[in-house]
N, C-alpha and C. Protein backbone atom coordinates (compact mmCIF):
# COMPACT_ATOMS: atom_id res chain seq x y z
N UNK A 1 0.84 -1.17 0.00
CA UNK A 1 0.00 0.00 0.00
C UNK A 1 0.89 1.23 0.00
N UNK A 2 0.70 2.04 -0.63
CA UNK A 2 0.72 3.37 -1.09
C UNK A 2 0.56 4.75 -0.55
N UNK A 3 1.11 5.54 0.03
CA UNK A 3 -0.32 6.35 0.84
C UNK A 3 0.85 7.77 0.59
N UNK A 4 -0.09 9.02 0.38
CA UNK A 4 0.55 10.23 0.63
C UNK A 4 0.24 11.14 1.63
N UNK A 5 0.89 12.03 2.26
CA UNK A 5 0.56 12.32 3.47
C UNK A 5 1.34 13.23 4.39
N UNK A 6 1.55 13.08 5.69
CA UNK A 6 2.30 14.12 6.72
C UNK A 6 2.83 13.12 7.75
N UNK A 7 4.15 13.77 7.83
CA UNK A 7 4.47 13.34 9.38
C UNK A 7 3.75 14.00 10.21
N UNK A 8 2.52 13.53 11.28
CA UNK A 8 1.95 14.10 12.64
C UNK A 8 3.36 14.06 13.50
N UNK A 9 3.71 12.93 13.94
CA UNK A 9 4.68 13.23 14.84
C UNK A 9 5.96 12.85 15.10
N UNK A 10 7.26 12.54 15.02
CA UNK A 10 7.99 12.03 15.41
C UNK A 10 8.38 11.93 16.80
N UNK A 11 8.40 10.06 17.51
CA UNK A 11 7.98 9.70 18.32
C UNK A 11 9.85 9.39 18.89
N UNK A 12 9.76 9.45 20.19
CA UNK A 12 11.71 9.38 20.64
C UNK A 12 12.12 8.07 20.00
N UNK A 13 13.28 7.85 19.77
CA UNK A 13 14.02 6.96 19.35
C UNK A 13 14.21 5.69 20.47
N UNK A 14 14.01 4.64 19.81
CA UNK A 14 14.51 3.20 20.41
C UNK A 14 15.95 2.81 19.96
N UNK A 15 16.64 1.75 21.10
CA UNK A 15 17.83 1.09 21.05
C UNK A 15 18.11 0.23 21.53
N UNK A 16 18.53 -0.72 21.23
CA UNK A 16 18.90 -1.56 22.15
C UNK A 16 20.25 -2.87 21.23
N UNK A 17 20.53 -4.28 21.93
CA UNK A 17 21.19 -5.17 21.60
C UNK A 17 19.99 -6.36 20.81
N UNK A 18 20.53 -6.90 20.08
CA UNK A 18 19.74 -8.08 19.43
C UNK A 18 20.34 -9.31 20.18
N UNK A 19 19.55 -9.83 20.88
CA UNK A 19 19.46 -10.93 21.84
C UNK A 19 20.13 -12.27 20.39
N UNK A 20 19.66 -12.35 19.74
CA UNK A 20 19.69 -12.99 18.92
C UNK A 20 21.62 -13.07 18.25
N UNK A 21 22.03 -11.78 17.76
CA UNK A 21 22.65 -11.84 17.12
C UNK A 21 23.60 -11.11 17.89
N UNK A 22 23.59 -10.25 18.83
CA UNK A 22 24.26 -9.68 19.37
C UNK A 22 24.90 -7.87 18.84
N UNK A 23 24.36 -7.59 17.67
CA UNK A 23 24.21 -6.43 17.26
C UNK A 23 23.31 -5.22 17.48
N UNK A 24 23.99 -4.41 17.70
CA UNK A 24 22.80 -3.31 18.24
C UNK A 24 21.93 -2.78 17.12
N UNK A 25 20.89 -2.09 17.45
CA UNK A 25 19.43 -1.36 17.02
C UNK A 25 19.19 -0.26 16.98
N UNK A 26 18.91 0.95 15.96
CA UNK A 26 18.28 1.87 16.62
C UNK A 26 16.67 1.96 15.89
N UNK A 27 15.91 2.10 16.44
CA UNK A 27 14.17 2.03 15.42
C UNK A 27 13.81 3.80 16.18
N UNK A 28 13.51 4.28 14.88
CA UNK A 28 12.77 5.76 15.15
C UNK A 28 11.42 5.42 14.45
N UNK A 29 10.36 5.62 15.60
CA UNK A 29 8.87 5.25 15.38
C UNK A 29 8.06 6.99 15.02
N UNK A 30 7.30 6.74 14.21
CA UNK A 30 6.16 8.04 14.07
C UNK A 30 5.19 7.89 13.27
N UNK A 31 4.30 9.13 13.41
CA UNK A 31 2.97 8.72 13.15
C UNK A 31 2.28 9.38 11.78
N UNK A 32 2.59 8.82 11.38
CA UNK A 32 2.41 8.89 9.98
C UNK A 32 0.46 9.53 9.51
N UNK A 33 0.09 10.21 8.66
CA UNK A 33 -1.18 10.59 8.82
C UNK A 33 -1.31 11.10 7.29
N UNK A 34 -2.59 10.08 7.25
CA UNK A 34 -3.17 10.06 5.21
C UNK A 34 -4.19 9.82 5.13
N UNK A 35 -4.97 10.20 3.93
CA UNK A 35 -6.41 9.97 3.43
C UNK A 35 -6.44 8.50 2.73
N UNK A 36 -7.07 7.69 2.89
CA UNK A 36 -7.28 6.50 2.14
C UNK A 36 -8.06 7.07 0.96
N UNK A 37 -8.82 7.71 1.48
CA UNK A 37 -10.03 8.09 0.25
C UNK A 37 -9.92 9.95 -0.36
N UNK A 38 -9.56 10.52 -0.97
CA UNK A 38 -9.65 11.79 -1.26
C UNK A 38 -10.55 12.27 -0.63
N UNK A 39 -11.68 11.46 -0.39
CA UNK A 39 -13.24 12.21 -0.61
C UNK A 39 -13.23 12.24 1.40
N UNK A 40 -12.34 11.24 2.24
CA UNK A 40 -12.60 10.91 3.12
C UNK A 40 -12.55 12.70 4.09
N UNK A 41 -13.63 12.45 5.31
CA UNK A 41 -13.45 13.87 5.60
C UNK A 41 -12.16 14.03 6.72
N UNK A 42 -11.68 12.60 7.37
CA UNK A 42 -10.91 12.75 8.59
C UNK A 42 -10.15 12.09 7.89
N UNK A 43 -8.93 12.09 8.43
CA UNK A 43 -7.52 11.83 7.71
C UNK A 43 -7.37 10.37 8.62
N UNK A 44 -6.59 9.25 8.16
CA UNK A 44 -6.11 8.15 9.29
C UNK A 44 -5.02 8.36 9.35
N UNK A 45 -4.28 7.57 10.32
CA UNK A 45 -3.13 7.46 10.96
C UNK A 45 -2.40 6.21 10.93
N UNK A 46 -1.34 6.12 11.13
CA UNK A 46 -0.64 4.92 11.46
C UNK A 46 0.42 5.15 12.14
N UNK A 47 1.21 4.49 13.12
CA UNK A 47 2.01 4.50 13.82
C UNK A 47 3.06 3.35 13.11
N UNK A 48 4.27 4.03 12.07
CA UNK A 48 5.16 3.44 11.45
C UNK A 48 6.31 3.46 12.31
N UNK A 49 7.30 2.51 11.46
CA UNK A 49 8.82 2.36 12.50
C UNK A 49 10.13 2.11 11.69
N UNK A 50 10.89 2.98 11.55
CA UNK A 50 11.88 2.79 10.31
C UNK A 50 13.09 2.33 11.40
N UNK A 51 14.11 1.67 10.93
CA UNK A 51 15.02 1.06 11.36
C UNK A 51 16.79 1.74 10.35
N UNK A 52 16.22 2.00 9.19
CA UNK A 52 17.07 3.05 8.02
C UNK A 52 17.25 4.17 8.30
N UNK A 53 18.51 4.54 8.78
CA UNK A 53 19.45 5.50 8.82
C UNK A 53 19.11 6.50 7.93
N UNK A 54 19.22 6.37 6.74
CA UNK A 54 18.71 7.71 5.76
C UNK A 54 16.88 8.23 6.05
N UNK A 55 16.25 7.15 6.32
CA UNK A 55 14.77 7.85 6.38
C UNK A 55 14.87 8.35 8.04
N UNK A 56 15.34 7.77 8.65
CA UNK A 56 15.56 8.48 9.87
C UNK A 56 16.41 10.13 9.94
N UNK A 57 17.34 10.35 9.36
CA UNK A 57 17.78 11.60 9.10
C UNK A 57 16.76 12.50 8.74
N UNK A 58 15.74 11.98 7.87
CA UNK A 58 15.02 12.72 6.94
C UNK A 58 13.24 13.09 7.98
N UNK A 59 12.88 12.55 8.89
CA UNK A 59 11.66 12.67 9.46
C UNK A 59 11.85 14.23 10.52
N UNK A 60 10.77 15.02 9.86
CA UNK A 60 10.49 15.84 10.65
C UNK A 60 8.53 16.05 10.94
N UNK A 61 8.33 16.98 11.56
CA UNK A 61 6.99 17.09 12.01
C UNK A 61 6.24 17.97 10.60
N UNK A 62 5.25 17.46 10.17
CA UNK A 62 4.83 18.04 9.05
C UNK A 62 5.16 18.07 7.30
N UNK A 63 6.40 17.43 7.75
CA UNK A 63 7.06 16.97 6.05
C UNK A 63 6.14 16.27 5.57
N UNK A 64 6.24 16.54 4.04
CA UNK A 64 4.99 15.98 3.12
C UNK A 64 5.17 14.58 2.53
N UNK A 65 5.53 13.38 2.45
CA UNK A 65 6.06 12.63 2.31
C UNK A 65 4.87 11.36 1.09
N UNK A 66 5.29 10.49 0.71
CA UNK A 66 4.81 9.53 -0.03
C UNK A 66 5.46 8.08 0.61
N UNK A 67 4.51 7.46 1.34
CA UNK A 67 5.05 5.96 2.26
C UNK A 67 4.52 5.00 1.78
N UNK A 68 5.40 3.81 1.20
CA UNK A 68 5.36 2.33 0.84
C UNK A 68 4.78 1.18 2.17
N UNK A 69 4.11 1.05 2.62
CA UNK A 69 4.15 -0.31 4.13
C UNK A 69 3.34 -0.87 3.62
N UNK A 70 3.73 -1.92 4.40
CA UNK A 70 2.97 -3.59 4.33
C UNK A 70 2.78 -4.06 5.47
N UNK A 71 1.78 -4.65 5.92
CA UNK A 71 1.20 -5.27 7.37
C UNK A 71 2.05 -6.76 7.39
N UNK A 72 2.52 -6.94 8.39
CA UNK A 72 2.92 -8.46 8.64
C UNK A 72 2.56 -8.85 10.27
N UNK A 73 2.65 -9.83 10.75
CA UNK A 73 2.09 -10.31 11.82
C UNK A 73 3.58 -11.14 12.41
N UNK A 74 3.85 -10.36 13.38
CA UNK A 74 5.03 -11.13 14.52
C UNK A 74 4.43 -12.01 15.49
N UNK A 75 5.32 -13.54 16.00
CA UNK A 75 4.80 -13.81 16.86
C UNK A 75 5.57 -14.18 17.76
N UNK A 76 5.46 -14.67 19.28
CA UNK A 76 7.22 -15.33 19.79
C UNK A 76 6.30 -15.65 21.30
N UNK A 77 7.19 -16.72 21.55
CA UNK A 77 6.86 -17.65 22.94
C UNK A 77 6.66 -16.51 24.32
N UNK A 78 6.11 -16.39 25.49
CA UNK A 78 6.30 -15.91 26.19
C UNK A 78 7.42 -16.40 27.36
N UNK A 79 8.32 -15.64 28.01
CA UNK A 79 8.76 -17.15 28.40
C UNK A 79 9.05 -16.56 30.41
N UNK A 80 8.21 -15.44 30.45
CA UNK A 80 8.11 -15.34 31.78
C UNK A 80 6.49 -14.98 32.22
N UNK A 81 6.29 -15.05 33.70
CA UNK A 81 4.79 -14.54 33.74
C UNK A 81 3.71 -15.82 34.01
N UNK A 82 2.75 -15.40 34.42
CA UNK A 82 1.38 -16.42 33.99
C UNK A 82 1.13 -17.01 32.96
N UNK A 83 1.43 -15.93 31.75
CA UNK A 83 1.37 -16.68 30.60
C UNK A 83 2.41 -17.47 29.77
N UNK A 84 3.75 -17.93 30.44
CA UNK A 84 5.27 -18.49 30.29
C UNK A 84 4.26 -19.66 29.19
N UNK A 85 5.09 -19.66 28.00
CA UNK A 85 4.61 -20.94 27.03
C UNK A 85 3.50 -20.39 26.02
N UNK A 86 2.73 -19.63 25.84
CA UNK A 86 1.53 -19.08 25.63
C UNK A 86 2.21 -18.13 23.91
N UNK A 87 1.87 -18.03 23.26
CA UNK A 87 2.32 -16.98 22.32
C UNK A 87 1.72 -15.87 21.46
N UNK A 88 2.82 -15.13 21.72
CA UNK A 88 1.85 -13.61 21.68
C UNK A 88 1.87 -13.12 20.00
N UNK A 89 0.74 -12.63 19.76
CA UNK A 89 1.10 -12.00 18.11
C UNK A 89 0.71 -10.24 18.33
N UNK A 90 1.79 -9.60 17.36
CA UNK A 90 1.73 -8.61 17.41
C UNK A 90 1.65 -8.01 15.76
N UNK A 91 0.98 -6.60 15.43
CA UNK A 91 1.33 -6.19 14.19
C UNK A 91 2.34 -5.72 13.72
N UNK A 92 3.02 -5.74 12.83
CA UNK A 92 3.95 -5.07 11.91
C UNK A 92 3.55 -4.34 11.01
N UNK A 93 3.93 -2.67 10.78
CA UNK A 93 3.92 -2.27 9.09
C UNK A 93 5.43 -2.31 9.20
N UNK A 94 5.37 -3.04 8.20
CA UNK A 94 7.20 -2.50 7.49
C UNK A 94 7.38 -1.79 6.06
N UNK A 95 8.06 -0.65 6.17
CA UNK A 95 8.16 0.87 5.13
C UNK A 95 8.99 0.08 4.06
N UNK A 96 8.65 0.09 2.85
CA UNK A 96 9.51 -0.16 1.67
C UNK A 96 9.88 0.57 0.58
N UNK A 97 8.77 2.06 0.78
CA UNK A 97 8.76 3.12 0.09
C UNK A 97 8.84 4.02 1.25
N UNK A 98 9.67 5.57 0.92
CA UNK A 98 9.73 6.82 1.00
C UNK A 98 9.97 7.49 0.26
N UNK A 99 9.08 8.69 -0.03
CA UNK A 99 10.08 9.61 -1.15
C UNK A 99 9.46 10.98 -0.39
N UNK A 100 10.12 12.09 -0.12
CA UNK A 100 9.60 13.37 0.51
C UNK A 100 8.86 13.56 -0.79
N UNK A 101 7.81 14.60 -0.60
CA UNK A 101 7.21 15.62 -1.66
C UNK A 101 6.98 16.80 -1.28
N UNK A 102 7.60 17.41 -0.34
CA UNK A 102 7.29 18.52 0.26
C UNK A 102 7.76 19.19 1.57
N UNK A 103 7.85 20.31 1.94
CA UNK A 103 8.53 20.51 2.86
C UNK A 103 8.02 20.28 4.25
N UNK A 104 8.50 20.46 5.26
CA UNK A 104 7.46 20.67 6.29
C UNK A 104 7.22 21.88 6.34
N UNK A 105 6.19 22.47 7.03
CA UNK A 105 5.05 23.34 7.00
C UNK A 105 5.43 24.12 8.75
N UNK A 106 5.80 25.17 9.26
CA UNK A 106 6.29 25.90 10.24
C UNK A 106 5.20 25.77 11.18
N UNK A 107 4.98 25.74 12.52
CA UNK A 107 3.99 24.97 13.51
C UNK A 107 3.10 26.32 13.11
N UNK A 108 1.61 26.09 13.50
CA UNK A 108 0.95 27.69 13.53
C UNK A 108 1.16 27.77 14.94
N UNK A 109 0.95 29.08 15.22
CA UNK A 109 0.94 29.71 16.75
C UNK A 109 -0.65 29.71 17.79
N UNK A 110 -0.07 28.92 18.63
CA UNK A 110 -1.64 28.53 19.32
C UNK A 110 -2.45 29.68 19.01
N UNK A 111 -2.04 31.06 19.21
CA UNK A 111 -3.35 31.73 19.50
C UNK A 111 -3.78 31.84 17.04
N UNK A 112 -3.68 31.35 16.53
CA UNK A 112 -3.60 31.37 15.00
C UNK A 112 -3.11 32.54 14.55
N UNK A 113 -2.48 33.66 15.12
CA UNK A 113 -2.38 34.83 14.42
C UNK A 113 -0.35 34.38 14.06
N UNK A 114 -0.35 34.73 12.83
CA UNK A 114 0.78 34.31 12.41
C UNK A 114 1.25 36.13 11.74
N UNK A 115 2.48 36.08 12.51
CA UNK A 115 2.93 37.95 12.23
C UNK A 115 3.49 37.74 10.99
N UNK A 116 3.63 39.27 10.27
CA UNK A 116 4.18 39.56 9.23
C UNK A 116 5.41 38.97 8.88
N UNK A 117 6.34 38.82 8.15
CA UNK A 117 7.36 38.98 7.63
C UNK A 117 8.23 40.37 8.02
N UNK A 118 9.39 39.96 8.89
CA UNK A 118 9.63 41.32 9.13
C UNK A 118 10.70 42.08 8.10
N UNK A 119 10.59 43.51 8.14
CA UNK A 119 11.49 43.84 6.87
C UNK A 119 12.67 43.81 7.63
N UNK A 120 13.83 43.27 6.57
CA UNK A 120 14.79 43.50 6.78
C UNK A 120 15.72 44.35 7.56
N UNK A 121 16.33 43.46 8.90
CA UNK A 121 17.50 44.34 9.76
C UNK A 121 16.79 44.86 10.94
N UNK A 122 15.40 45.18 10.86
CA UNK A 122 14.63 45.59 12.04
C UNK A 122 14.71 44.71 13.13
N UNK A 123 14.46 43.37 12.92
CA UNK A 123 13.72 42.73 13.61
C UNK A 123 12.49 42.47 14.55
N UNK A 124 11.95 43.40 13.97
CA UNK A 124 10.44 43.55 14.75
C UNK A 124 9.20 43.54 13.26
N UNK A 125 7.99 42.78 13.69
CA UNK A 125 7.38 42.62 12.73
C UNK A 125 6.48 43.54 12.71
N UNK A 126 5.95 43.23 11.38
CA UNK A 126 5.72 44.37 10.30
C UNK A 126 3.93 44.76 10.74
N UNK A 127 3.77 46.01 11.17
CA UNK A 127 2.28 46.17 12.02
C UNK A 127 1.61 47.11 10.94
N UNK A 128 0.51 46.36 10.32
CA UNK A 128 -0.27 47.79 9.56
C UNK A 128 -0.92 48.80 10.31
N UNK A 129 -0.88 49.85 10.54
CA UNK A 129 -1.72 50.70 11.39
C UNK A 129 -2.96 50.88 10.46
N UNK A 130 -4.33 50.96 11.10
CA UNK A 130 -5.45 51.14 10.36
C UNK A 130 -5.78 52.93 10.66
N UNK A 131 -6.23 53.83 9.63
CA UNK A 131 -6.04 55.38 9.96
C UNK A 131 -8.37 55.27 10.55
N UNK A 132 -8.44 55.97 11.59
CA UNK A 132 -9.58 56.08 11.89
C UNK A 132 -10.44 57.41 11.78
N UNK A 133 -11.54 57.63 11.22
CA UNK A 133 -11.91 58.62 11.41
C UNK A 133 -12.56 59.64 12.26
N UNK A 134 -12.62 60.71 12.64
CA UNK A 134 -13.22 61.02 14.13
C UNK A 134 -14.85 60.81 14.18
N UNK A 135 -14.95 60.74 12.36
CA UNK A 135 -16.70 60.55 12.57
C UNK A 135 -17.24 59.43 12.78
N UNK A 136 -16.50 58.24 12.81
CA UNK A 136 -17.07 56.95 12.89
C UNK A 136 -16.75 56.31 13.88
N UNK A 137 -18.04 55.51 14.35
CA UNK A 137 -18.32 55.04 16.07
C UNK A 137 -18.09 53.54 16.00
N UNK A 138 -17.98 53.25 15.25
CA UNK A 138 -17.95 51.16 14.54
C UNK A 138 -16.31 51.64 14.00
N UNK A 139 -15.81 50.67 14.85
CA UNK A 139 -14.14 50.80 14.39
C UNK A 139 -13.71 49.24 13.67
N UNK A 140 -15.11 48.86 12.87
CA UNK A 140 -14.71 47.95 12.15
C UNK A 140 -14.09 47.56 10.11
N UNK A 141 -13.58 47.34 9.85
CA UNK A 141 -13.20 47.88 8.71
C UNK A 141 -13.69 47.35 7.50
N UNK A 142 -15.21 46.82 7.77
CA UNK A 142 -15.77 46.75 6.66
C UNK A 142 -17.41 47.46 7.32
């Protein structure tokens, strides 16, 4: 599956040793967020997990991205607990596609008012003053 979309979030980084092989890990998990349907009115989500060094460099919050995953199903013995012997299944997406398409997008500012562009060297942003007249009691500008 296919999907185009946004990074919602990038989630902290995992690490560890491979019990198995004895090589270390790092997995950077995030939450990936796309329309299945154009027409759809709420966007879905998924909670992806790259293990690749280059797509890991590349995840930020809001980047516009195009993601390849596939669902697979993990499973493995329990081997402490009440349930010791018992075996647990868990989901997998694993990413086989990335390609950015876009940049990320600058956070908006809780209260939504996003200031001017300031001119150059000032550093203070750019304020239109509105001119008022003494005859008018509605100081609205339409």
């Amino acid at each position: 599956m296919q999907f185009s979309g946004q990074i919602k979030k990038v989630l902290p980084s995992r690490q560890g040793v491979s019990q198995r092989t004895g090589n270390q890990w790092k997995a950077q998990p995030f939450i990936f967020e796309y329309f299945e349907n154009p027409s759809d009115r709420y966007a879905d989500s998924v909670l992806l997990e790259t293990f690749d060094e280059n797509i890991m460099s590349q995840l930020k919050e809001g980047l516009k991205v195009t993601i390849g995953f596939g669902h697979h199903v993990r499973d493995y013995k329990l081997t402490t607990g009440d349930r010791a012997g018992q075996t647990q299944y868990t989901n997998e997406c694993r990413i086989y596609h990335f390609e950015v398409i876009g940049t990320a997008n600058p956070a908006p500012s809780p209260s939504g008012y996003a200031p001017s562009p300031t001119p150059a060297g000032t550093g203070a942003p750019q304020v239109q003053q509105q001119e008022t007249t003494g005859g008018d009691k509605d100081d609205l500008p339409f």
